[in-house]
Protein backbone atom coordinates (compact mmCIF):
# COMPACT_ATOMS: atom_id res chain seq x y z
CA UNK A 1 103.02 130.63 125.59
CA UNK A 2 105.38 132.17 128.01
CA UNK A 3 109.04 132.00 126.85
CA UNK A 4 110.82 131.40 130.29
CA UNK A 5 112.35 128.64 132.76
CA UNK A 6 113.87 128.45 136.44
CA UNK A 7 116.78 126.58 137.13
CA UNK A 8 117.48 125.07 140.69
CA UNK A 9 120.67 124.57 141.31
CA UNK A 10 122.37 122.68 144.26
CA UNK A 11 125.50 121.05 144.15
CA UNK A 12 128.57 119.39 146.26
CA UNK A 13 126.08 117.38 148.73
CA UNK A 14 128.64 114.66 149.58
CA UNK A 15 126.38 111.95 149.97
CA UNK A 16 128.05 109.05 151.70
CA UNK A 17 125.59 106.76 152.44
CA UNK A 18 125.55 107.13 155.84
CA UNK A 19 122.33 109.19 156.68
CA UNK A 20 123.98 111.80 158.45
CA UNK A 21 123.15 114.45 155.99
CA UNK A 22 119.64 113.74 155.10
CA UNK A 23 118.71 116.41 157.73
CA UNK A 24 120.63 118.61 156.18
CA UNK A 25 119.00 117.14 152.77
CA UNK A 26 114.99 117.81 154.63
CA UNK A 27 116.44 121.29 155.57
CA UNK A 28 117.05 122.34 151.66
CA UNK A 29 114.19 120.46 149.83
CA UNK A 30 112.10 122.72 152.23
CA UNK A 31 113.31 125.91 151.35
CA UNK A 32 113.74 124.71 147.98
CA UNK A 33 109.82 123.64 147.54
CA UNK A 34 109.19 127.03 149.45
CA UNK A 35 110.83 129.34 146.74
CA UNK A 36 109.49 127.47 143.72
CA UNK A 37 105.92 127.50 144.85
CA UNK A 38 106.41 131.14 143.56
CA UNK A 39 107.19 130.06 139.58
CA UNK A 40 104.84 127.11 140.02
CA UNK A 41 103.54 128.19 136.70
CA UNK A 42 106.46 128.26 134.53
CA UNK A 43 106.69 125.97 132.05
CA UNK A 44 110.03 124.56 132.44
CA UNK A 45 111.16 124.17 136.11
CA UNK A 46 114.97 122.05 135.94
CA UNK A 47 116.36 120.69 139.18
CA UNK A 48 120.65 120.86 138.40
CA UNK A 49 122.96 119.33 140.50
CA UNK A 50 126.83 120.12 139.50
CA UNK A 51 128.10 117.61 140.62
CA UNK A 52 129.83 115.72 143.80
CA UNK A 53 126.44 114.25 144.71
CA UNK A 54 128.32 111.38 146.87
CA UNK A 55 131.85 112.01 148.61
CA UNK A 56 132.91 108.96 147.53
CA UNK A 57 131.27 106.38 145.19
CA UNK A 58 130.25 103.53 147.41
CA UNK A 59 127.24 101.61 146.31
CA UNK A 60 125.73 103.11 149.63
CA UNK A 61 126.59 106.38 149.28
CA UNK A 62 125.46 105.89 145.13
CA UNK A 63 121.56 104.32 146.39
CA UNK A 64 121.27 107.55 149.01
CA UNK A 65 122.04 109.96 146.04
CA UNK A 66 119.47 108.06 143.57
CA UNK A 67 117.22 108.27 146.48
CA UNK A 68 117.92 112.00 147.40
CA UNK A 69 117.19 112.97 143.36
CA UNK A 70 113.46 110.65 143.95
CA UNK A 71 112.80 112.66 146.88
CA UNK A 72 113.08 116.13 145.02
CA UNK A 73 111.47 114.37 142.06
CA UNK A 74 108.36 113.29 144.41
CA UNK A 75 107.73 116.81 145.17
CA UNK A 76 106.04 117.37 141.56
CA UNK A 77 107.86 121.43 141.27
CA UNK A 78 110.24 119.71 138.55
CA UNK A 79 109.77 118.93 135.03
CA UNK A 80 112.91 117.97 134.92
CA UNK A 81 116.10 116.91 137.24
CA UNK A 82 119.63 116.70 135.57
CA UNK A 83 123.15 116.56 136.84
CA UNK A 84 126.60 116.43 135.70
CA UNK A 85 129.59 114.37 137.43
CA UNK A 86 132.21 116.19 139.97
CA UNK A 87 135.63 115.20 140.86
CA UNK A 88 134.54 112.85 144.21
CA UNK A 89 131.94 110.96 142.27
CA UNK A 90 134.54 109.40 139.80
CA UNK A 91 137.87 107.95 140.66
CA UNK A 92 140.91 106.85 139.09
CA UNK A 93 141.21 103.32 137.63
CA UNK A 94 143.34 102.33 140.82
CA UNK A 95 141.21 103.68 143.37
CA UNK A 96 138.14 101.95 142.09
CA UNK A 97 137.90 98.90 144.02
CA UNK A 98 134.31 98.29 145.57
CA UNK A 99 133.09 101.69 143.81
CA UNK A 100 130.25 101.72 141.25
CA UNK A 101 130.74 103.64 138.00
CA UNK A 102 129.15 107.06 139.14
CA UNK A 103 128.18 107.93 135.40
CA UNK A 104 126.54 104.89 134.96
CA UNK A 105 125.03 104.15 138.37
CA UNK A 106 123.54 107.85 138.31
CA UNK A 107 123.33 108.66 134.41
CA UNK A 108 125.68 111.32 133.85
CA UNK A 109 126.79 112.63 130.74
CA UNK A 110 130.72 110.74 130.51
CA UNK A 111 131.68 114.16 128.22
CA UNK A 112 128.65 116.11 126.99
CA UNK A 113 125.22 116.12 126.30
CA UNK A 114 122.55 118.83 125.44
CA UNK A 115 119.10 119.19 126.82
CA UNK A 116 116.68 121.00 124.21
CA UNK A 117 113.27 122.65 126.00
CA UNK A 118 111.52 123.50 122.88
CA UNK A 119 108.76 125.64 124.87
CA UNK A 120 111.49 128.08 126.99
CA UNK A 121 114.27 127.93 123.48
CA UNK A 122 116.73 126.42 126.30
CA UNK A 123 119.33 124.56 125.63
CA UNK A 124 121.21 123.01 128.97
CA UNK A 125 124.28 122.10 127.72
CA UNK A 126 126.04 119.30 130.00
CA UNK A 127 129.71 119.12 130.04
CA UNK A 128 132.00 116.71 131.98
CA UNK A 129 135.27 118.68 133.38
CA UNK A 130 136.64 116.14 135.36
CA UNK A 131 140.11 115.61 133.16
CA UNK A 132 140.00 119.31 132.48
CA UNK A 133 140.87 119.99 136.32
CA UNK A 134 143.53 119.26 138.98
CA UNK A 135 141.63 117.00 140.33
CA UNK A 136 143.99 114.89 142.50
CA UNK A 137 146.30 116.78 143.95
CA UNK A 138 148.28 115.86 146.87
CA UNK A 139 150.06 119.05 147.29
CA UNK A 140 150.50 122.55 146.05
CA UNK A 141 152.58 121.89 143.11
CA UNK A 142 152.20 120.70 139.81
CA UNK A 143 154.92 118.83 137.23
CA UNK A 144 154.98 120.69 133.73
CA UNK A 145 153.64 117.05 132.34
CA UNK A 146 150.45 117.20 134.38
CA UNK A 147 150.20 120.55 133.72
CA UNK A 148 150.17 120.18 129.85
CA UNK A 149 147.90 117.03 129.75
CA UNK A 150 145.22 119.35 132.03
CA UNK A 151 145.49 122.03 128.61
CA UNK A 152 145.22 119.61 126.38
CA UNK A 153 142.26 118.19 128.37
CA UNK A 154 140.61 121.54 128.49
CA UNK A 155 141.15 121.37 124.86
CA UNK A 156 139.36 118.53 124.50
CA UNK A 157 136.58 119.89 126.66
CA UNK A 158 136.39 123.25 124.49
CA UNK A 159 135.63 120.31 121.75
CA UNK A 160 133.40 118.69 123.37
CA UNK A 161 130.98 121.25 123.75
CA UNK A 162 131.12 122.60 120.30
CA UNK A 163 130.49 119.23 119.57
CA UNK A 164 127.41 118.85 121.79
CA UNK A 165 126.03 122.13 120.72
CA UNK A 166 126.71 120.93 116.94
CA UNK A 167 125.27 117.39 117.28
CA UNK A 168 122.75 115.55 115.21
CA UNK A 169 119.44 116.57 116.94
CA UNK A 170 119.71 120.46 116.62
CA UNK A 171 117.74 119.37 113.42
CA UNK A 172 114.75 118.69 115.77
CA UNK A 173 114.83 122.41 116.77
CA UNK A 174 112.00 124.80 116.40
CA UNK A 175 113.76 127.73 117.39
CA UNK A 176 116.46 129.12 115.45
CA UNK A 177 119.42 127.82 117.10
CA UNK A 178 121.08 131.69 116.81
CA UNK A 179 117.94 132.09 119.43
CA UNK A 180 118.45 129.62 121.74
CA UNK A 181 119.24 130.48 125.52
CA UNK A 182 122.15 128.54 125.89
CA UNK A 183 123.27 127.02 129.36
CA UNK A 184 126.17 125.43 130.34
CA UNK A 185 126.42 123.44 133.42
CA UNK A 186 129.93 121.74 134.80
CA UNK A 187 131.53 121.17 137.91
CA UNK A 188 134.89 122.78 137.65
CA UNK A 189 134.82 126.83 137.98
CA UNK A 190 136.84 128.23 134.50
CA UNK A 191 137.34 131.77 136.28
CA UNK A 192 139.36 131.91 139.10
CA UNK A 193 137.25 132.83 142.54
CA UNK A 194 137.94 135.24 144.74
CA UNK A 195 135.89 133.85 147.44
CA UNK A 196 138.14 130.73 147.09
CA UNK A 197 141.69 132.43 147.87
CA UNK A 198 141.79 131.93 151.29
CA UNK A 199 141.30 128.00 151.72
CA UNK A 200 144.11 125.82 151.54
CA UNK A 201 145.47 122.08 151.30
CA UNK A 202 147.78 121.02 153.12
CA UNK A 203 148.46 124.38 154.64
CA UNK A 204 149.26 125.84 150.76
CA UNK A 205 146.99 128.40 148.82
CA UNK A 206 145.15 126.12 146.52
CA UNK A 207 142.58 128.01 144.35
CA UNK A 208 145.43 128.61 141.75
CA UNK A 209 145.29 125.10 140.82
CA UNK A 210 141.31 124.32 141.27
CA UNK A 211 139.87 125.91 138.54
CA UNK A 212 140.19 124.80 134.97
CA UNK A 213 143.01 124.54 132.75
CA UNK A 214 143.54 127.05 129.95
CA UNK A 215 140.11 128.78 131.33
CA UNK A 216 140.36 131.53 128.74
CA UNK A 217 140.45 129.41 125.85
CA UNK A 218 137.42 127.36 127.38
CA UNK A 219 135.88 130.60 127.76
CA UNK A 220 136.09 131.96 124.37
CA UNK A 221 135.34 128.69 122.63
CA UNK A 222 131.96 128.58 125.44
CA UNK A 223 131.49 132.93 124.45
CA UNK A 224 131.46 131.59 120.42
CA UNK A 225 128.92 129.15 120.71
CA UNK A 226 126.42 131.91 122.19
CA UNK A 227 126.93 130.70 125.83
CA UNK A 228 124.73 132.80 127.71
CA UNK A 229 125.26 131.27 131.60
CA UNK A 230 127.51 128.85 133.02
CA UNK A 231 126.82 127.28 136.26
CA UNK A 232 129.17 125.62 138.17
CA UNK A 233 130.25 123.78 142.03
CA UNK A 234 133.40 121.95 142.88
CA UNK A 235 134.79 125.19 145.42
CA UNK A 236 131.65 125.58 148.37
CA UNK A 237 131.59 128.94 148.00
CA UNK A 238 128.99 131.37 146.14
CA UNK A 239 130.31 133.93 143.53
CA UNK A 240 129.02 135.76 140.47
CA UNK A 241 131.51 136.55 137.32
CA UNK A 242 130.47 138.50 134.06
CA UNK A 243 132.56 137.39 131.18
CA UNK A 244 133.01 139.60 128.04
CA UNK A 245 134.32 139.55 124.86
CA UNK A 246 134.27 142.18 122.09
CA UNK A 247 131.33 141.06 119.71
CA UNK A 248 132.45 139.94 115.96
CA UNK A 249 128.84 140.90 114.92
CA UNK A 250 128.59 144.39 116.97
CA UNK A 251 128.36 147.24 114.38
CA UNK A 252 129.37 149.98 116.75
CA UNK A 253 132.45 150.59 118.27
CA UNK A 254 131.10 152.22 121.34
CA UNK A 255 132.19 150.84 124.90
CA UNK A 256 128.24 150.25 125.20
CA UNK A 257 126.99 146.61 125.92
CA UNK A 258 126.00 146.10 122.14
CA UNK A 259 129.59 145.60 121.82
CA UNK A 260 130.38 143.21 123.74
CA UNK A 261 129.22 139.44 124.04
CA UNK A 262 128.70 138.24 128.02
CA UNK A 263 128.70 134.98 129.76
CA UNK A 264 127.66 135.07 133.22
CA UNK A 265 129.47 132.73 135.24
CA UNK A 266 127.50 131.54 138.90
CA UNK A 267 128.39 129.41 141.49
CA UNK A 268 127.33 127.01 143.36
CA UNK A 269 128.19 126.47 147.38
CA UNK A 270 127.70 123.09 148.94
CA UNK A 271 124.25 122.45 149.45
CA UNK A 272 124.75 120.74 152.75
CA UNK A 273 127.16 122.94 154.10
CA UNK A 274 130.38 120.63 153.67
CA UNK A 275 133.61 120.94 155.18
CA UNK A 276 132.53 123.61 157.33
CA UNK A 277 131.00 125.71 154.72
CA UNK A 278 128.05 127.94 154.61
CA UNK A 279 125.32 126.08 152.66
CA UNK A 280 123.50 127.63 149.43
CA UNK A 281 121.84 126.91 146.46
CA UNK A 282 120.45 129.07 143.73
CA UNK A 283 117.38 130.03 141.64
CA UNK A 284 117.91 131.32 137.93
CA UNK A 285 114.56 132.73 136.01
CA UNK A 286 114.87 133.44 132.71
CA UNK A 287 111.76 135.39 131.15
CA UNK A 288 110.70 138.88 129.87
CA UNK A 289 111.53 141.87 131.96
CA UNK A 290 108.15 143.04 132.34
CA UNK A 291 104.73 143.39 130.66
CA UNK A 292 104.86 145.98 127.45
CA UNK A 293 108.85 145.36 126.74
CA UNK A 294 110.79 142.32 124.94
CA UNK A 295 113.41 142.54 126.60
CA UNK A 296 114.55 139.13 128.73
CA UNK A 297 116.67 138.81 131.40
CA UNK A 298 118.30 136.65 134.30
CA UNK A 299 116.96 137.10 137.35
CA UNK A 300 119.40 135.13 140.31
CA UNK A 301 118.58 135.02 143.75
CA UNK A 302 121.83 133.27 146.18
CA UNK A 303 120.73 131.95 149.33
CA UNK A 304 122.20 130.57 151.54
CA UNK A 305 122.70 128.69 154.94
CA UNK A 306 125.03 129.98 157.94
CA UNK A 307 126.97 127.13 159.56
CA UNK A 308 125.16 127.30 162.75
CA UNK A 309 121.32 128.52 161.05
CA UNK A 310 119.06 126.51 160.47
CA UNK A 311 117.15 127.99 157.61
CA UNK A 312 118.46 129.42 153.95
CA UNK A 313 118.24 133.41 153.48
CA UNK A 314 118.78 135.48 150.48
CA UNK A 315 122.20 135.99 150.29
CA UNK A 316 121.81 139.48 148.34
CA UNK A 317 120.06 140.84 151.00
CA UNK A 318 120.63 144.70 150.11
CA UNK A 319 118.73 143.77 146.88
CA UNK A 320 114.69 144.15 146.50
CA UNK A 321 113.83 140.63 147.41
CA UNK A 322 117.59 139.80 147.17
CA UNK A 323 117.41 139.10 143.59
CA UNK A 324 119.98 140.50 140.87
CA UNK A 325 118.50 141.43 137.27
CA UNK A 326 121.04 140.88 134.57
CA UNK A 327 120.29 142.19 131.03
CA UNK A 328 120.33 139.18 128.69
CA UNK A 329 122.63 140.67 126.21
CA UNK A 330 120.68 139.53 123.16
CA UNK A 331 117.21 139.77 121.88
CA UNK A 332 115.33 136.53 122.84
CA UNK A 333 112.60 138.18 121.62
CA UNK A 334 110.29 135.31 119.20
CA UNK A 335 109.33 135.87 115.58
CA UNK A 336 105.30 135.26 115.55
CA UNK A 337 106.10 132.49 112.93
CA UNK A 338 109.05 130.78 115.52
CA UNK A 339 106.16 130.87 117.98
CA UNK A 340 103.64 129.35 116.07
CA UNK A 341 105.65 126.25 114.93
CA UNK A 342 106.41 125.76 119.04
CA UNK A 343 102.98 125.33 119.51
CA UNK A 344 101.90 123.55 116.94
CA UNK A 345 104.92 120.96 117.72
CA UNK A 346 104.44 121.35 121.56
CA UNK A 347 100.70 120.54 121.16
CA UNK A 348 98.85 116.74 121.36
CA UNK A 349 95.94 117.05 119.05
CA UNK A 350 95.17 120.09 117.53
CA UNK A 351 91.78 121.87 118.03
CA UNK A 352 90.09 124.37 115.67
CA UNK A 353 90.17 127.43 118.09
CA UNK A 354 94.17 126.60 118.54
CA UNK A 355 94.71 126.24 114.55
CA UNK A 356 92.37 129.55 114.25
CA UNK A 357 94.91 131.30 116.72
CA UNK A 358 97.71 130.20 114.96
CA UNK A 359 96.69 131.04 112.35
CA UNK A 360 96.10 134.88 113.17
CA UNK A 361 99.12 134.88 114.72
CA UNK A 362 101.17 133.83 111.82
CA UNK A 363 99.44 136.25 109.39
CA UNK A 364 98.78 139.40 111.18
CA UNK A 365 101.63 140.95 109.84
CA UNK A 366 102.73 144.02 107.71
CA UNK A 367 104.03 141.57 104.39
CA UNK A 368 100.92 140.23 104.24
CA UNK A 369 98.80 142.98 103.97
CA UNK A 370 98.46 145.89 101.42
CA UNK A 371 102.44 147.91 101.89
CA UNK A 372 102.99 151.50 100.23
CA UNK A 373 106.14 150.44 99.49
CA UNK A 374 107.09 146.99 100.25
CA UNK A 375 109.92 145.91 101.99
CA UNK A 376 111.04 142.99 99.97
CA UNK A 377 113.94 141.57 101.98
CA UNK A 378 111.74 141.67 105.02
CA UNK A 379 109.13 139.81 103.17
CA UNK A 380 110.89 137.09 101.74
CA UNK A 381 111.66 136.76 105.50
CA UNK A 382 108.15 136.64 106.66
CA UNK A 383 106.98 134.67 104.12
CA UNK A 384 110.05 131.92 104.47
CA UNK A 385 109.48 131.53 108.19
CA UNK A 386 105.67 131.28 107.82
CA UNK A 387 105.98 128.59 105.35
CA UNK A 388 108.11 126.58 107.55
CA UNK A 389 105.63 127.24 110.25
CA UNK A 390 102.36 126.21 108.16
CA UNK A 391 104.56 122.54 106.89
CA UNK A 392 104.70 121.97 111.38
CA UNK A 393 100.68 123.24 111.50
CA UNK A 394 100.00 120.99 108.53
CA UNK A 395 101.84 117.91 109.68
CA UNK A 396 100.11 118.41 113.18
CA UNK A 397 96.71 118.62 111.97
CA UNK A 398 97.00 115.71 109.56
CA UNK A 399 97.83 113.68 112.75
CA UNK A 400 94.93 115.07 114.81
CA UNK A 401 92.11 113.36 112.87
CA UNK A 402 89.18 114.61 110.88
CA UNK A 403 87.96 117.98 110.94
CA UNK A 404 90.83 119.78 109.26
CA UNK A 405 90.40 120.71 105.29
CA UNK A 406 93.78 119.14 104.01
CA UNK A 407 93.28 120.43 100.65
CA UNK A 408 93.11 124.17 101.68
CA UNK A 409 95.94 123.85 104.50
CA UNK A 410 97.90 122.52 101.14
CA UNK A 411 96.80 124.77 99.26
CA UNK A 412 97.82 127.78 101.59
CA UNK A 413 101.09 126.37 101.37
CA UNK A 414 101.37 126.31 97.76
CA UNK A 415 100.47 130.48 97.82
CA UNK A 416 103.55 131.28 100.51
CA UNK A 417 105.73 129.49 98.19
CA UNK A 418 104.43 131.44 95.37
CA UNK A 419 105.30 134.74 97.44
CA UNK A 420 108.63 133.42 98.62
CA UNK A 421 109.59 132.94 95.02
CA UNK A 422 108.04 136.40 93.95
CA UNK A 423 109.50 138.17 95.96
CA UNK A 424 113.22 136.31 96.06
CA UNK A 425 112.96 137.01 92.15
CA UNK A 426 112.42 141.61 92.95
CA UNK A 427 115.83 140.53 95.08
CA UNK A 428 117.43 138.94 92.25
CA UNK A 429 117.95 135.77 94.20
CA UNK A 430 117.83 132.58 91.64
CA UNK A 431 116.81 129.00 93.11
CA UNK A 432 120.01 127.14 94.10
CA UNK A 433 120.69 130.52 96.31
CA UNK A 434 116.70 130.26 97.25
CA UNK A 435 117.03 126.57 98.11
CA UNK A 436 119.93 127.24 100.22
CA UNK A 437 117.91 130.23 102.48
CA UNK A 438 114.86 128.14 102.71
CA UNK A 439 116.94 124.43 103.44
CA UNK A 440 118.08 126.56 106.38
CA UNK A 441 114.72 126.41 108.44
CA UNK A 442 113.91 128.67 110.98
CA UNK A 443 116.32 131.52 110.87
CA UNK A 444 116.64 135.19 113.15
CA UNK A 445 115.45 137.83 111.21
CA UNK A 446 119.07 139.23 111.25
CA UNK A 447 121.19 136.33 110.31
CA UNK A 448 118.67 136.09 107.30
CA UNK A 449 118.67 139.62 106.34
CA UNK A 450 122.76 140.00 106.18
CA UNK A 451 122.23 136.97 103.69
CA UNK A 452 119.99 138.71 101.17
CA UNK A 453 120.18 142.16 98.72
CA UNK A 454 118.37 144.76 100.70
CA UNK A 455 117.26 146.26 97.88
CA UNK A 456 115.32 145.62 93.95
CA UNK A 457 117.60 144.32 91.38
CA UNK A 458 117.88 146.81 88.89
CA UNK A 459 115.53 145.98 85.98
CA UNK A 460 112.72 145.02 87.80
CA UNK A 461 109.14 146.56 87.70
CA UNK A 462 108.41 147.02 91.09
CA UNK A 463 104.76 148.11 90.34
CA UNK A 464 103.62 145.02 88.39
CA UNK A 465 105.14 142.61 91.20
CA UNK A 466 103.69 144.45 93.64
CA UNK A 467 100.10 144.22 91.95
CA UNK A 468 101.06 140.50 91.39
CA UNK A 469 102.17 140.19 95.39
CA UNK A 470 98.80 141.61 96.55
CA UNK A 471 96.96 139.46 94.10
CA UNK A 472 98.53 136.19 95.22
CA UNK A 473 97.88 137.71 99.31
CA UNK A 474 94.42 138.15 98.15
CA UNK A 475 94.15 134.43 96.96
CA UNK A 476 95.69 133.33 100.02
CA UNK A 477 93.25 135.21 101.98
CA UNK A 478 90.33 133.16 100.34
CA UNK A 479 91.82 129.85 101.40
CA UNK A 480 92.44 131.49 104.89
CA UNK A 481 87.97 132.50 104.72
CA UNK A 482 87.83 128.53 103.98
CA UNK A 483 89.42 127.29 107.37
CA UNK A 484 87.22 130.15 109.07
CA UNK A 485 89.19 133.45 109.52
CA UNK A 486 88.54 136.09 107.96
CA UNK A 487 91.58 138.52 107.81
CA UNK A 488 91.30 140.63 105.26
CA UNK A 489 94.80 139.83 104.08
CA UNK A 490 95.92 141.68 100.95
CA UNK A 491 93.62 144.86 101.94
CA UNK A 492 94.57 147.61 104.63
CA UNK A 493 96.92 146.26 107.52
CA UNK A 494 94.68 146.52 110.95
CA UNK A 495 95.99 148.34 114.21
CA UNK A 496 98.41 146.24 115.78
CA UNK A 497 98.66 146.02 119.56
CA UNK A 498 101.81 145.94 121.18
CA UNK A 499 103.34 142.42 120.70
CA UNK A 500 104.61 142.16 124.18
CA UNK A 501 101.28 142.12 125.62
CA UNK A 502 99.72 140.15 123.31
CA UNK A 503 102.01 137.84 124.38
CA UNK A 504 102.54 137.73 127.73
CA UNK A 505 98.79 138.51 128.96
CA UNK A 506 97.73 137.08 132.00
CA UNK A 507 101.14 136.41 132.66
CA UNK A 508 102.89 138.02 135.86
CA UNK A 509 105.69 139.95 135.64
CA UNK A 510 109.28 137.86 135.89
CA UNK A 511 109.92 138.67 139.83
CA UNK A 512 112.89 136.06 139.99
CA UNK A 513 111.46 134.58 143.30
């Protein structure tokens, strides 16, 4: 299983219910459909539309947008189409006269909601900015009252996304939620763009008042919730902004990028070239760097439409295929057990090939094999995550029918226990502190290890428990001979191949095209 996803984004189509722009529409579905025929095989494809989808919220203008979104739906490239609200699709209580309720009408998220994508570890993180922004403006200036309700707002939005991210549901994840790729996707830009200085309303410089209020405190609240990408419209012009804060974790206080902790901040043009703009939409592909490494990254290619062309070109031309590369900044790279349990939950019924594969993946590591000197932190680690892993393979296969020994998958279960409480006893770790770690679920490797002693309590005979450990391996290896693999675990480790390819054979490279 491929950890990786492509994001479409368009935005600021103005819909008005007219017709006059579904040529415009036909144009960019085209090039759209084009593009994505090229990561027709990713797993997670997501069609995002930040926001203005209508210019004004007519119930024409409101059935052409639904009708636009079934169009791009029809063309089968999307697993999934979502969208957040913009300043022209909601209005004021006094302006609303003959106007639908945009958030109803099209289902947008009224302050924030969070997508999970358990197979890609994405989670699209939907945010309403609409009171967060100076969104009505009639001229160039701004009273101090309007100015501090648009703070407190972006207060309030700072909130609402730690809120989202913290939400009931996260309990559903199989991925530990330090390891999620996080998204963010709003209308209003929090970073001031240059490409937006020279417009104006009313003859005045306006991008000083179009972006968010109190962007850096957004920012930072959006940089502590591991915020890896924000996407935004609202301004019809394309720009790319690297955000970057000094990391509270980083344990070197080099200027390298392991100190530092980046959001990447893209925009959106509108898609149908409004108001005289150049059109553009973008294409974001998450996935491994390339075959042999771990390493992810974003891969973004711009395109975009001249006023007076009639088809979309990469707008990074100068680049190799006009895509930009961006380092993901933290290692997205999946524990074997992480992977395991996102299989076993992403699967229908279970066959006995799958479970076998499992399986091997989950146990074809050093802790459970015959170590020199074992590492004990990095075992109760192992052994934690595996157990959590097994209870989602041992759920799963009671549900798939007969065919599956129950007994020996409980069984199994009973000996990783033993070994989590073997070795959490070398570490001098008692079983309210045990209970804690393990109530926890899935955990990075990391996060667990700062958590735990590193090292044998004093006192303890390391020998003995480590003839007891291999004992108990060698027990669980019998049970693991009784569902038809035969490991050899508890004896000499086997040569690994490199991970990377393991995991990703078959797969192409990530091109982001």
């Amino acid at each position: 299983m491929d950890r990786s996803f492509v994001v479409a984004q368009i935005s600021d189509l103005h819909l008005d219910g007219s017709g006059r722009l579904l040529p415009a529409i036909e144009t960019l579905r085209a090039a759209i459909c084009e593009k994505m025929a090229d990561v027709a095989a990713v797993p997670d494809r997501i069609l995002l539309i930040t926001g203005d989808l209508v210019d004004d919220p007519t119930p024409r203008a409101l059935d052409e947008a639904l009708a636009v979104i079934a169009s791009f739906r029809q063309t089968g490239l999307f697993t999934d189409i979502q969208a957040v609200a913009g300043n022209h699709d909601v209005k004021r209580p006094s302006q609303r006269a003959g106007r639908h309720d945009a958030y109803d009408y099209l289902h947008l998220p009224r302050t924030a909601k969070s997508v999970y994508y358990r197979q890609a570890g994405l989670d699209l993180v939907l945010l309403d900015s609409n009171r967060a922004s100076f969104v009505a403006l009639a001229s160039g200036t701004v009273g101090e009252s309007a100015y501090k309700a648009m703070v407190a707002d972006s207060a309030r939005l700072s909130a609402e996304l730690a809120g989202s991210i913290g939400s009931a549901g996260r309990a559903d994840y199989a991925e530990p939620v330090d390891n999620l790729v996080r998204v963010l996707a709003l209308h209003h830009h929090p970073l001031p763009q240059a490409t937006g200085e020279g417009k104006r309303f009313l003859g005045v410089p306006d991008e000083p008042l179009m972006y968010l209020a109190a962007p850096a405190t957004f920012l930072e609240a959006a940089t502590s919730l591991n915020v890896d990408l924000v996407l935004h419209g609202h301004r019809h012009v394309e720009g790319l902004t690297r955000y970057s804060i000094p990391d509270p974790r980083a344990t070197s206080g080099e200027t390298g990028e392991a100190f530092w902790r980046t959001i990447y901040v893209l925009s959106c043009p509108s898609s149908t070239g409004q108001a005289g703009d150049d059109a553009g939409f973008n294409l974001v592909h998450f996935g491994p760097a390339s075959h042999g490494r771990t390493e992810h990254r974003f891969a973004i290619t711009r395109f975009s439409r001249l006023r007076n062309d009639a088809a979309f070109r990469p707008l990074d031309s100068n680049l190799p295929g006009g895509v930009i590369r961006l380092p993901a900044g933290r290692d997205f790279s999946r524990d074997p057990a992480v992977q395991s349990a996102i299989e076993a939950a992403s699967s229908g019924a279970l066959k006995r090939d799958q479970v076998a594969a499992i399986i091997g993946r989950l146990f074809r590591r050093g802790s459970f094999y015959d170590e020199a000197e074992p590492n004990w932190a990095h075992a109760l680690y192992t052994y934690v995550v595996s157990a959590h892993a097994w209870t989602e393979l041992e759920r799963k296969a009671a549900r798939s029918g007969p065919g599956f020994d129950i007994d020996v998958l409980a069984a199994v279960k009973t000996l990783l226990g033993r070994l989590i409480e073997e070795s959490a006893e070398v570490l001098g770790i008692d079983r309210a502190q045990l209970g804690e770690l393990y109530g926890r679920g899935l955990i990075n490797c990391n996060d667990f290890l700062r958590q735990v002693p590193r090292l044998p309590c004093e006192g303890v005979d390391v020998r003995l428990r480590a003839r007891q450990r291999l004992q108990l391996l060698r027990e669980l290896d019998h049970q693991v001979k009784a569902l038809g693999l035969d490991l050899g675990l508890g004896g000499q480790a086997p040569p690994q191949q490199p991970p990377a390819r393991q995991e990703h054979v078959g797969r192409p490279p990530l091109t982001g095209r």
